[in-house]
PDB file of N, CA and C in Angstrom:
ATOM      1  N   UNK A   1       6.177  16.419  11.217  1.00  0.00           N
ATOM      2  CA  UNK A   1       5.377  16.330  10.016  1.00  0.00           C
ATOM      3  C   UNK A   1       4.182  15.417  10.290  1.00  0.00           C
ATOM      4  N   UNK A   2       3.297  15.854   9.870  1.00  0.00           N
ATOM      5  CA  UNK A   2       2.063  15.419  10.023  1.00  0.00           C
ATOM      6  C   UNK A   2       1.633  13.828   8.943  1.00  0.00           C
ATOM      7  N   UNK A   3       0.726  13.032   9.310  1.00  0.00           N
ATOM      8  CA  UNK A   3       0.507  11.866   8.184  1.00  0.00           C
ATOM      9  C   UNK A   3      -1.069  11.510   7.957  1.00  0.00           C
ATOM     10  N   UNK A   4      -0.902  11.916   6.627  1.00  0.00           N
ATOM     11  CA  UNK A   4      -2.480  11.745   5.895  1.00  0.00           C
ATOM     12  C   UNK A   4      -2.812  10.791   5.640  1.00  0.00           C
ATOM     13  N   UNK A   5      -3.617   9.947   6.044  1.00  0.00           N
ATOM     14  CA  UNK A   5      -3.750   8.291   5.715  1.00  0.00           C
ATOM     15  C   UNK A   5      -4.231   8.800   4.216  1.00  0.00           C
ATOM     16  N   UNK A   6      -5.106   9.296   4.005  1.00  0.00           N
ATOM     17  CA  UNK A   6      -5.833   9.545   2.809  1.00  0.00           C
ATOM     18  C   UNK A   6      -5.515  10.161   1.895  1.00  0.00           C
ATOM     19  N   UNK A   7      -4.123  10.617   1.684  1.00  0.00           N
ATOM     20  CA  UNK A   7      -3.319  11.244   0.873  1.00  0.00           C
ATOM     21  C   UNK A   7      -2.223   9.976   1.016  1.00  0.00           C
ATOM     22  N   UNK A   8      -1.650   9.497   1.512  1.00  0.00           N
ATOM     23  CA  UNK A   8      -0.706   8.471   1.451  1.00  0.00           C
ATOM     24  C   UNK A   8      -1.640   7.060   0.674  1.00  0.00           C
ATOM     25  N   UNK A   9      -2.818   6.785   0.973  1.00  0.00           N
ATOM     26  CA  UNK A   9      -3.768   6.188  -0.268  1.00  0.00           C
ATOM     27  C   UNK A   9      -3.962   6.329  -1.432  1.00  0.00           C
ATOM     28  N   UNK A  10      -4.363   7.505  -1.389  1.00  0.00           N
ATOM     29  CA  UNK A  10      -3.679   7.557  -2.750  1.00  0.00           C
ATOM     30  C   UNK A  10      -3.077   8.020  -3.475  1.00  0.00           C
ATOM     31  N   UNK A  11      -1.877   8.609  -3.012  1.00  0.00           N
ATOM     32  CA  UNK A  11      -0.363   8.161  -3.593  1.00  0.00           C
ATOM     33  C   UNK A  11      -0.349   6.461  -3.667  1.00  0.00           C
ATOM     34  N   UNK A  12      -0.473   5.622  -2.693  1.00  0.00           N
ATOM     35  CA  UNK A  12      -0.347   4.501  -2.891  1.00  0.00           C
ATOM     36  C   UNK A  12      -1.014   3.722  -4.665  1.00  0.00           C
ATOM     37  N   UNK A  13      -2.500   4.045  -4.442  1.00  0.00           N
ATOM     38  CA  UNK A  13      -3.503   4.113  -5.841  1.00  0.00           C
ATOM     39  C   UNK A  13      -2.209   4.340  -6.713  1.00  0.00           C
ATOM     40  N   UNK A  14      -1.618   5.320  -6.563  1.00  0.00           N
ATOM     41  CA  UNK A  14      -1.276   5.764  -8.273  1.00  0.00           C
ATOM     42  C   UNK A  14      -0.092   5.105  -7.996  1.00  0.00           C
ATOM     43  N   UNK A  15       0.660   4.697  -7.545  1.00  0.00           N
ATOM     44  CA  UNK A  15       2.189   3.908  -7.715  1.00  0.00           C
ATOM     45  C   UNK A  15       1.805   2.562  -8.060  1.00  0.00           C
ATOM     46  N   UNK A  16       0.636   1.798  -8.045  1.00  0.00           N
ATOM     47  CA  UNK A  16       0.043   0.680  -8.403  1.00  0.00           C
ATOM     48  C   UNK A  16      -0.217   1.049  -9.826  1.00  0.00           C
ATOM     49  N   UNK A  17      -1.153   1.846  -9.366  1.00  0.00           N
ATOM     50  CA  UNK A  17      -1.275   2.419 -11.046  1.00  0.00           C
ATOM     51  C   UNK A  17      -0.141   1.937 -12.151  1.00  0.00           C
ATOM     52  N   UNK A  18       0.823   3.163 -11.499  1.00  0.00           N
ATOM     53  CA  UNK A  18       1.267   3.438 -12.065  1.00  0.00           C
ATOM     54  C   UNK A  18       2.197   2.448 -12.570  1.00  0.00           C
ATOM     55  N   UNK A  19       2.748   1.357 -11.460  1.00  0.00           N
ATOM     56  CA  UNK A  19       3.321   0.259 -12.024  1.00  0.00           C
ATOM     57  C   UNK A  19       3.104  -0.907 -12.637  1.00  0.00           C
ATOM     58  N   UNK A  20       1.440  -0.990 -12.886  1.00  0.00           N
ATOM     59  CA  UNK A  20       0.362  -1.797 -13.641  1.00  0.00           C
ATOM     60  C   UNK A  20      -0.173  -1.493 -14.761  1.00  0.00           C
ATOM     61  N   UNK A  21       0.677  -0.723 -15.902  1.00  0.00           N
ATOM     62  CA  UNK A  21      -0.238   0.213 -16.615  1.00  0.00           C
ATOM     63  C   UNK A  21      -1.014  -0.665 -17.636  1.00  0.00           C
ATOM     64  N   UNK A  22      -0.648  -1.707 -18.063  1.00  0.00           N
ATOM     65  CA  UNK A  22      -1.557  -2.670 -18.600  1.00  0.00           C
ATOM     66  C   UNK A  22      -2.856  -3.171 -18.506  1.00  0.00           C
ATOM     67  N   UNK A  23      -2.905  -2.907 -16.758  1.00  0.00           N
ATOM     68  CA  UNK A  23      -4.207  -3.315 -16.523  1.00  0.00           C
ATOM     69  C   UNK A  23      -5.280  -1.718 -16.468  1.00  0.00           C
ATOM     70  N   UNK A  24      -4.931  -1.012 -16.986  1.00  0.00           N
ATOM     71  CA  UNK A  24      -5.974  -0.244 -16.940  1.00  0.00           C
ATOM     72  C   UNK A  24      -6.876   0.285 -15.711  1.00  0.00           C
ATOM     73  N   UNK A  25      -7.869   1.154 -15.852  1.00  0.00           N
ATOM     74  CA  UNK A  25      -9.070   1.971 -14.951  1.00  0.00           C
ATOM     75  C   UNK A  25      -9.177   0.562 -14.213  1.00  0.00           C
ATOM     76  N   UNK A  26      -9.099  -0.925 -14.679  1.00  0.00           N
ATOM     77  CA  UNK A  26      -9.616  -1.434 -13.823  1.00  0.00           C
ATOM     78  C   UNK A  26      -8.914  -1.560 -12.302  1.00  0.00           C
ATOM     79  N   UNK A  27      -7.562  -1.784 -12.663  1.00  0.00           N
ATOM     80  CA  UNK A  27      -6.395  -1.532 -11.315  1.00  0.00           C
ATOM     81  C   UNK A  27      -6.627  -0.615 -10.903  1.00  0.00           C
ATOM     82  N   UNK A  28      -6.649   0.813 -11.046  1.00  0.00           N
ATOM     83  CA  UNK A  28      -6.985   1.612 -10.408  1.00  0.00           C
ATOM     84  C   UNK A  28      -8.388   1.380  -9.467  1.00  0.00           C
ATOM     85  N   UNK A  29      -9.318   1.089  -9.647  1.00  0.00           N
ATOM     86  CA  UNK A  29     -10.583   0.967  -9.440  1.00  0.00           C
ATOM     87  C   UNK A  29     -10.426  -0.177  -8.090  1.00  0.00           C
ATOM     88  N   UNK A  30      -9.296  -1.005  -8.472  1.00  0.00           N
ATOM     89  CA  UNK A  30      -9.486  -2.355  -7.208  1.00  0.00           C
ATOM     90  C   UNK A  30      -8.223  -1.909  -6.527  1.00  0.00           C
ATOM     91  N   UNK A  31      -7.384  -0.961  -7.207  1.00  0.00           N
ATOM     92  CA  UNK A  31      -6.654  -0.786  -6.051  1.00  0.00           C
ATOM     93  C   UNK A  31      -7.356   0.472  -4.846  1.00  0.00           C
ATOM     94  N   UNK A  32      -7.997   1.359  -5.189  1.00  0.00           N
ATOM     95  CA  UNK A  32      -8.542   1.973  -4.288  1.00  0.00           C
ATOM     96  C   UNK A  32      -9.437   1.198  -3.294  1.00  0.00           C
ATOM     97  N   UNK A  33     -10.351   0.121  -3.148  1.00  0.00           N
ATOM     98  CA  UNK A  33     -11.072  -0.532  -3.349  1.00  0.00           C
ATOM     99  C   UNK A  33     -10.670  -1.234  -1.832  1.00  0.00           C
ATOM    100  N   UNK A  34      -9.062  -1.743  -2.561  1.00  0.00           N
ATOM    101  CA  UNK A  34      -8.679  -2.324  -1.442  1.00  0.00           C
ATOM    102  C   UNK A  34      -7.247  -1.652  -0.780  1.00  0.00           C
ATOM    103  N   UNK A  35      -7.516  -0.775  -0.934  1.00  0.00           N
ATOM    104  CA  UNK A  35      -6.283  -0.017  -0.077  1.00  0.00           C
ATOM    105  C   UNK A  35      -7.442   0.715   0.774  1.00  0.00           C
ATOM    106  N   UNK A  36      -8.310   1.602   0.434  1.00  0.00           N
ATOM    107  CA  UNK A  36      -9.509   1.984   1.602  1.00  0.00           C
ATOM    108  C   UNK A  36     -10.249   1.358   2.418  1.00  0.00           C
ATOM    109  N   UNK A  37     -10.059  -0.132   2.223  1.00  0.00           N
ATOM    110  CA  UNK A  37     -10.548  -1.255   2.817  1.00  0.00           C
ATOM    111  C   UNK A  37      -9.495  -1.185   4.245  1.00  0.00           C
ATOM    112  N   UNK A  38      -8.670  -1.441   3.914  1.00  0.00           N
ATOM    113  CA  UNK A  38      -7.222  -2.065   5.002  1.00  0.00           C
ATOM    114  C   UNK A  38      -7.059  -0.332   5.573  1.00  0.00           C
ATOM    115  N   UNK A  39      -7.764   1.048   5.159  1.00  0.00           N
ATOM    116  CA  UNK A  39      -7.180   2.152   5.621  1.00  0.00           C
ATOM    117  C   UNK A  39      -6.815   2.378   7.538  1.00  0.00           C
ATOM    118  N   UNK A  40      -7.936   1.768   7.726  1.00  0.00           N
ATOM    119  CA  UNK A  40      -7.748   1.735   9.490  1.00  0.00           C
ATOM    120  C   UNK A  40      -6.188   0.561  10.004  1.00  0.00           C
ATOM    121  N   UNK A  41      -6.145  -0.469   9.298  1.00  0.00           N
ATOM    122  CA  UNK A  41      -4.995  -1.427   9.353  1.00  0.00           C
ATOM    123  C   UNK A  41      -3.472  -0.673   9.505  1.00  0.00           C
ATOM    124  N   UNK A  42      -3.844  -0.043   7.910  1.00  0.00           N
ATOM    125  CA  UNK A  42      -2.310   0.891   7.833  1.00  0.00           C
ATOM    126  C   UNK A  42      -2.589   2.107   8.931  1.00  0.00           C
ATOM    127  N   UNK A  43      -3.780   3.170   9.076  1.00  0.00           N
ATOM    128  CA  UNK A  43      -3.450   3.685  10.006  1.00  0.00           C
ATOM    129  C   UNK A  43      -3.385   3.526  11.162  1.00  0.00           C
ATOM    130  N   UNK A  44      -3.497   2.224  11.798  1.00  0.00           N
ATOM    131  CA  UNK A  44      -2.981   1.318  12.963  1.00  0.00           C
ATOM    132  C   UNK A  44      -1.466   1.233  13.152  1.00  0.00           C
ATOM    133  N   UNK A  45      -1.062   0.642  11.821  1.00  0.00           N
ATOM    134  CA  UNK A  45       0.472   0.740  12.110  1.00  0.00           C
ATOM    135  C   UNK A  45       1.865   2.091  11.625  1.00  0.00           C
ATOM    136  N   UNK A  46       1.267   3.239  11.151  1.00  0.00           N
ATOM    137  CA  UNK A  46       1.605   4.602  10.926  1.00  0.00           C
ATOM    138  C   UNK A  46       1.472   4.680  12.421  1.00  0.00           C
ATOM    139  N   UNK A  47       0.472   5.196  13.480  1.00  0.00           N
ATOM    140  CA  UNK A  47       0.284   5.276  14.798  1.00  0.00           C
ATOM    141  C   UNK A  47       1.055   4.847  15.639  1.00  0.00           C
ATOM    142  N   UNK A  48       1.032   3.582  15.681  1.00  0.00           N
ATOM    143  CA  UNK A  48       2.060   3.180  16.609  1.00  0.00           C
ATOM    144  C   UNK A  48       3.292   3.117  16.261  1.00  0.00           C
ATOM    145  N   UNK A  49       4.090   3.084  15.054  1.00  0.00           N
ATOM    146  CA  UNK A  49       5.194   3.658  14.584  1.00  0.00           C
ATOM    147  C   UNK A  49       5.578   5.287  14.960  1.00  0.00           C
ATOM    148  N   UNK A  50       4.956   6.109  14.891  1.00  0.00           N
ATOM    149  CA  UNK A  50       4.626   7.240  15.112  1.00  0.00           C
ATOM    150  C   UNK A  50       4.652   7.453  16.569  1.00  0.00           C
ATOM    151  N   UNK A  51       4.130   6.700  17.607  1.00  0.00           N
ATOM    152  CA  UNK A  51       4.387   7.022  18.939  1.00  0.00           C
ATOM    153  C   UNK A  51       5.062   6.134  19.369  1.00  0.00           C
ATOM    154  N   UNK A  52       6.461   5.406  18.869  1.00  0.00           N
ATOM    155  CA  UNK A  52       7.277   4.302  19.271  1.00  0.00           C
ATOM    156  C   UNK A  52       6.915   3.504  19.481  1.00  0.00           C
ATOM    157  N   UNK A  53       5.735   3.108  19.281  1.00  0.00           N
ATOM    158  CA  UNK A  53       5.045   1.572  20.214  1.00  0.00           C
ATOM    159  C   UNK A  53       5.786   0.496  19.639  1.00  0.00           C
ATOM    160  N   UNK A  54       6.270   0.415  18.118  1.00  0.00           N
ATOM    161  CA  UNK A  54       6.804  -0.306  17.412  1.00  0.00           C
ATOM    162  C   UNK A  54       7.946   0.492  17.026  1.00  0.00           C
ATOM    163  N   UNK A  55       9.052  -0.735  15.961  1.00  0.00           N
ATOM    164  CA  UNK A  55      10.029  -0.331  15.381  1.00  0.00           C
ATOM    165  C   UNK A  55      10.071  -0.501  13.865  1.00  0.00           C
ATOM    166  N   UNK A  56      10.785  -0.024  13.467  1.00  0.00           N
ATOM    167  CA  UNK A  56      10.832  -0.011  11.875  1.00  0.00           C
ATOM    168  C   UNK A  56      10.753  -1.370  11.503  1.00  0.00           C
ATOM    169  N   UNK A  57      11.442  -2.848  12.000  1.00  0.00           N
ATOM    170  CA  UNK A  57      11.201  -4.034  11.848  1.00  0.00           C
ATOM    171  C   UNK A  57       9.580  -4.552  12.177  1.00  0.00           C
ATOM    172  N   UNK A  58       9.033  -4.317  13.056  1.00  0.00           N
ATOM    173  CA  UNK A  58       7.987  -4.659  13.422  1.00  0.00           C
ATOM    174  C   UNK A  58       6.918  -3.837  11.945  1.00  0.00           C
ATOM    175  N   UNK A  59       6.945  -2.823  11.710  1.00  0.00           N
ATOM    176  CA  UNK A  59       6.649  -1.805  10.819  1.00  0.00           C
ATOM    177  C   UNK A  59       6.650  -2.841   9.376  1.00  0.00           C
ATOM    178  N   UNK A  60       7.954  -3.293   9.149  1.00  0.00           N
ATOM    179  CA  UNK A  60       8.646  -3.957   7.926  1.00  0.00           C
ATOM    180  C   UNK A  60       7.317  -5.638   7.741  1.00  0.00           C
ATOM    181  N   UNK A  61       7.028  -6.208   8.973  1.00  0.00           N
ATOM    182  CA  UNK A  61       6.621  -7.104   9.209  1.00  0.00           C
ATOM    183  C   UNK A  61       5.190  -7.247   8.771  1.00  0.00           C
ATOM    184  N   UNK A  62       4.923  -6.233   9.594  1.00  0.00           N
ATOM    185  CA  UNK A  62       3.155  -5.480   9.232  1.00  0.00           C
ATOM    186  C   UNK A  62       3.255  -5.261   7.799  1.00  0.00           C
ATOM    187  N   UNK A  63       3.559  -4.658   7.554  1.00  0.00           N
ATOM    188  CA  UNK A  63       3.618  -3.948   5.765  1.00  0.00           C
ATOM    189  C   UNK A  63       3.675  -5.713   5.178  1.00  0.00           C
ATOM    190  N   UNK A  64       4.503  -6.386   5.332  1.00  0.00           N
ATOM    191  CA  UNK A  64       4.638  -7.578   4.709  1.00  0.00           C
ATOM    192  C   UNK A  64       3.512  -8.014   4.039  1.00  0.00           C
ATOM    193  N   UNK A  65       2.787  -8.096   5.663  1.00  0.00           N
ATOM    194  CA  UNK A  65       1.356  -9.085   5.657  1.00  0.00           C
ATOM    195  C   UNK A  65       0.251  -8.246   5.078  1.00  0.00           C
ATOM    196  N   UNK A  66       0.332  -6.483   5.064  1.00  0.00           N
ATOM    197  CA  UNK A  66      -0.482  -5.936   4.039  1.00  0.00           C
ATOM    198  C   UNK A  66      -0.072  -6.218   2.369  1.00  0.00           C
ATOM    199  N   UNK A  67       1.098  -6.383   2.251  1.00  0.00           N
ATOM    200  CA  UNK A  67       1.604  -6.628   0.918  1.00  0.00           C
ATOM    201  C   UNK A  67       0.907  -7.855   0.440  1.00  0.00           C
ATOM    202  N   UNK A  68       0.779  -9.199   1.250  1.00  0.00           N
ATOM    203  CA  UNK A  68       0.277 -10.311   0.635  1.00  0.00           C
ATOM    204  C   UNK A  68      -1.288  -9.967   0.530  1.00  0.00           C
ATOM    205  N   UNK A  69      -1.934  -9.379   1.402  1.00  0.00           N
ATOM    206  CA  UNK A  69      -3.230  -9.152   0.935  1.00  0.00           C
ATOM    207  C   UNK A  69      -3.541  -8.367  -0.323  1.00  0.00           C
ATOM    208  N   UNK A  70      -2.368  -7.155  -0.290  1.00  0.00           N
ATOM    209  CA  UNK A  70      -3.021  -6.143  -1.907  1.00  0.00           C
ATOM    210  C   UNK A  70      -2.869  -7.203  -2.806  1.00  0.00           C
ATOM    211  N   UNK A  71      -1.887  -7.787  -2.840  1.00  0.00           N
ATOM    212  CA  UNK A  71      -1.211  -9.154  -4.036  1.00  0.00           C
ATOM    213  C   UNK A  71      -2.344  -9.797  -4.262  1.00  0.00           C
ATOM    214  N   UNK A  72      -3.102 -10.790  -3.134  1.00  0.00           N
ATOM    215  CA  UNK A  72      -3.916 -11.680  -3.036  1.00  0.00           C
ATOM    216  C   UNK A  72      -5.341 -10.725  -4.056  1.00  0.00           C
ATOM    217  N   UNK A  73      -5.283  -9.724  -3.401  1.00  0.00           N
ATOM    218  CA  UNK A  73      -6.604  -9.525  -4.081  1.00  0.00           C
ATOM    219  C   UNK A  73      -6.147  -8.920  -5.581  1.00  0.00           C
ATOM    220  N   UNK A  74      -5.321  -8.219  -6.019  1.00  0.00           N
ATOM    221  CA  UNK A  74      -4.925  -7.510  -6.887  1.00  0.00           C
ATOM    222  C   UNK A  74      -5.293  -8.872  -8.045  1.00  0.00           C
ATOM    223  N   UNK A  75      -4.159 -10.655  -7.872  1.00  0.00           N
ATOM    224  CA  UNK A  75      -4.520 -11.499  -8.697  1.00  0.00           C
ATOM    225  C   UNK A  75      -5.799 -11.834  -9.387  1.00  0.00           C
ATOM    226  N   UNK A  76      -7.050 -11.317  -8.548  1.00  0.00           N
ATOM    227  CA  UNK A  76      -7.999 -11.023  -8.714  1.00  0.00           C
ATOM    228  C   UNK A  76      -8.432 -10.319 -10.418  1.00  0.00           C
ATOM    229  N   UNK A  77      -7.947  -9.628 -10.396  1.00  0.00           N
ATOM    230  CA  UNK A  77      -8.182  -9.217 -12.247  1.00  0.00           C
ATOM    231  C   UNK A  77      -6.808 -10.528 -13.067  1.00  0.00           C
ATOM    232  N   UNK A  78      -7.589 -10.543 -13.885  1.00  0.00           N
ATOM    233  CA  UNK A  78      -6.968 -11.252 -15.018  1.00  0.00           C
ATOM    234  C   UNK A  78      -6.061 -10.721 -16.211  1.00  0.00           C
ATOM    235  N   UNK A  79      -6.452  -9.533 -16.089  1.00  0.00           N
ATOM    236  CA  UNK A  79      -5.015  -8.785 -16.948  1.00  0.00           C
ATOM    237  C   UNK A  79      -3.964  -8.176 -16.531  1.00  0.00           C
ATOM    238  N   UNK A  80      -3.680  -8.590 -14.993  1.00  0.00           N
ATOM    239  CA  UNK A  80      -2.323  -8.464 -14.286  1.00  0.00           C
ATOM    240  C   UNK A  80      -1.688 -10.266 -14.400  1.00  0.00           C
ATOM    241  N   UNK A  81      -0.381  -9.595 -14.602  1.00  0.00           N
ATOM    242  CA  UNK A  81       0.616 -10.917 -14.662  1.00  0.00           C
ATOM    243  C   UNK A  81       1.124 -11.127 -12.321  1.00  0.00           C
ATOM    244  N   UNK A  82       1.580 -11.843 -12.694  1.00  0.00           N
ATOM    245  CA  UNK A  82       1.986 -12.069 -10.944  1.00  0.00           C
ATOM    246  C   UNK A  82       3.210 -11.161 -10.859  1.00  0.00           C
ATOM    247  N   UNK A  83       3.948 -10.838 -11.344  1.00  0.00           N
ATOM    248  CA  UNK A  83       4.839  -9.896 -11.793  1.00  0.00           C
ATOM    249  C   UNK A  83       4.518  -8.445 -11.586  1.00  0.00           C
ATOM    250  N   UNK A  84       3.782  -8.118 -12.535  1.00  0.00           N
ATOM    251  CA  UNK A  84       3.141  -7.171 -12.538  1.00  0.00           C
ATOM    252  C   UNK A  84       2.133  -6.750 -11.081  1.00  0.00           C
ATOM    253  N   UNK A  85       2.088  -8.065 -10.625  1.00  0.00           N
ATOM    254  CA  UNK A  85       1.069  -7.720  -9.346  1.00  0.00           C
ATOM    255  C   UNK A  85       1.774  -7.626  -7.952  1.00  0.00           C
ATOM    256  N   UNK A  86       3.259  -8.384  -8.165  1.00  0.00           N
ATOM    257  CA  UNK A  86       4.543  -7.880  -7.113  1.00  0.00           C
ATOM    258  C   UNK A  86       4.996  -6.194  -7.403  1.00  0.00           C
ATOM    259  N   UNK A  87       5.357  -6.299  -8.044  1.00  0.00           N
ATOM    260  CA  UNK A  87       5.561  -4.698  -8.526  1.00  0.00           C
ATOM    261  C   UNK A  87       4.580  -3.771  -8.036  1.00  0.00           C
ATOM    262  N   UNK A  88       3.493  -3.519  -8.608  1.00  0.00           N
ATOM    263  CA  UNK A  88       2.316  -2.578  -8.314  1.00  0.00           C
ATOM    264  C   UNK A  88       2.404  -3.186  -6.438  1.00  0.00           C
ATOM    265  N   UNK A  89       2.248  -4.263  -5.736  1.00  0.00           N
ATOM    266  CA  UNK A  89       2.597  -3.746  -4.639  1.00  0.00           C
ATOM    267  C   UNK A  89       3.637  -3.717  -4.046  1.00  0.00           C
ATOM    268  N   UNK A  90       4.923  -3.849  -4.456  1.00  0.00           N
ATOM    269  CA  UNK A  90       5.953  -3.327  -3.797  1.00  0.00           C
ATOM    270  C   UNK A  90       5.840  -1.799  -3.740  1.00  0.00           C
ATOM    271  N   UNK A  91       5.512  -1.025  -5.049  1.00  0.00           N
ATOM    272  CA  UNK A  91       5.433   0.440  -5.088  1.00  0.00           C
ATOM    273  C   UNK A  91       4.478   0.833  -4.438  1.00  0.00           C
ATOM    274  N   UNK A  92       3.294   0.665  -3.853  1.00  0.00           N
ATOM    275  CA  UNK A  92       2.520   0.893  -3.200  1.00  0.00           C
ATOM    276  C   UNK A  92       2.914   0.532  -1.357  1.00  0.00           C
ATOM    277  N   UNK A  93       3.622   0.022  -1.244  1.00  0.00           N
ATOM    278  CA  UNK A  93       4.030  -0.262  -0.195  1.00  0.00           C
ATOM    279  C   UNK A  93       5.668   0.536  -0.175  1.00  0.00           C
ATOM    280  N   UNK A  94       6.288   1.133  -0.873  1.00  0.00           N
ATOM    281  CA  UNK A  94       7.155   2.145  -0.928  1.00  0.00           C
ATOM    282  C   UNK A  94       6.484   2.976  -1.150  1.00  0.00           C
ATOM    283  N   UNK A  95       5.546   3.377  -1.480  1.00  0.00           N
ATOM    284  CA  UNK A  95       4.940   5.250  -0.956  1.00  0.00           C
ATOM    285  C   UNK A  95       4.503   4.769   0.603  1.00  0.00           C
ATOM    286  N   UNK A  96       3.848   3.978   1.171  1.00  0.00           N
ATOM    287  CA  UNK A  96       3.784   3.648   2.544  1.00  0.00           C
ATOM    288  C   UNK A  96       5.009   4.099   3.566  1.00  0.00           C
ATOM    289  N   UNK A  97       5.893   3.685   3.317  1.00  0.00           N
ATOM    290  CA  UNK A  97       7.275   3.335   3.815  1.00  0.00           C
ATOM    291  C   UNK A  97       7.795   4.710   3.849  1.00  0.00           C
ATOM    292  N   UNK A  98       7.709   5.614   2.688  1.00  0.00           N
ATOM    293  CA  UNK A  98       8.475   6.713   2.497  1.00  0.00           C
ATOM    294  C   UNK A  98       7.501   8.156   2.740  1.00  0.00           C
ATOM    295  N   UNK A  99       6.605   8.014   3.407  1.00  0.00           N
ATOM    296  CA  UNK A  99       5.206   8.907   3.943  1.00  0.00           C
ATOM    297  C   UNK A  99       5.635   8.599   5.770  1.00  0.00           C
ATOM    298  N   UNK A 100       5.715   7.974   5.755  1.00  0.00           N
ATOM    299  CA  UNK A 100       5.719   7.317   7.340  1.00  0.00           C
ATOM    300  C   UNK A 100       7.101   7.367   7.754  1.00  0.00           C
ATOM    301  N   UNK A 101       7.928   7.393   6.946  1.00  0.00           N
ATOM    302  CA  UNK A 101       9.150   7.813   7.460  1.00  0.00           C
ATOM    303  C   UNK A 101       9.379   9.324   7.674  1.00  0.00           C
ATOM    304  N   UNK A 102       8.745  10.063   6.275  1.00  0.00           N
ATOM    305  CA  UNK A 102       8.935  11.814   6.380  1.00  0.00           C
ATOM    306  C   UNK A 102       7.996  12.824   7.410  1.00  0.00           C
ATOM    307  N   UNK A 103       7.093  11.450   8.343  1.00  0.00           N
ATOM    308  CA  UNK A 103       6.085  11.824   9.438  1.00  0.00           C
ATOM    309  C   UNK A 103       7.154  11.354  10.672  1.00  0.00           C
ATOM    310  N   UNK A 104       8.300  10.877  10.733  1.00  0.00           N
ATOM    311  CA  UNK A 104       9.156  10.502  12.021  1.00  0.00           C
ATOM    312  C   UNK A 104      10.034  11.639  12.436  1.00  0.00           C
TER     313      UNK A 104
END
């Protein structure tokens, strides 16, 4: 199975979305923003997951340190709670996880 960075984006977009619904067009708007930002990052580590270079832990590790950045910037709007801004990226980082696994 093949892996669409740019279809796994946004799926990502809308699971933020979708788990932020409070914050409105504007989450949407910064989550694309900064998930197309980091797109070469994640498709850095899809790749080498993808040709064994790494393992699902190493994978787990990476994703981590993308997780604190969507967070970091996501706090960024003021009508997300910190809550709300773990959530929107945990789910965004589970469409990651579950795209990249159905490409193994």
């Amino acid at each position: 199975m093949s892996f669409d960075i740019d279809q796994v984006i946004k799926d990502m977009v809308a699971a933020v979305t979708g788990s932020a619904k409070e914050g409105g067009n504007a989450v949407k708007t910064e989550a694309e923003r900064i998930l197309f930002a980091e797109k070469h990052i994640l498709m850095d580590i899809a790749e080498a997951r993808l040709r064994g270079e790494i393992d699902d832990e190493v994978v787990k590790r990476e994703a981590a340190r993308e997780k604190k950045v969507l967070e970091a910037e996501l706090l960024t709007l003021a009508v997300m709670t910190k809550a709300t801004v773990q959530r929107a990226a945990n789910a965004a980082l589970d469409v990651f996880f579950a795209a990249l696994r159905s490409a193994i």
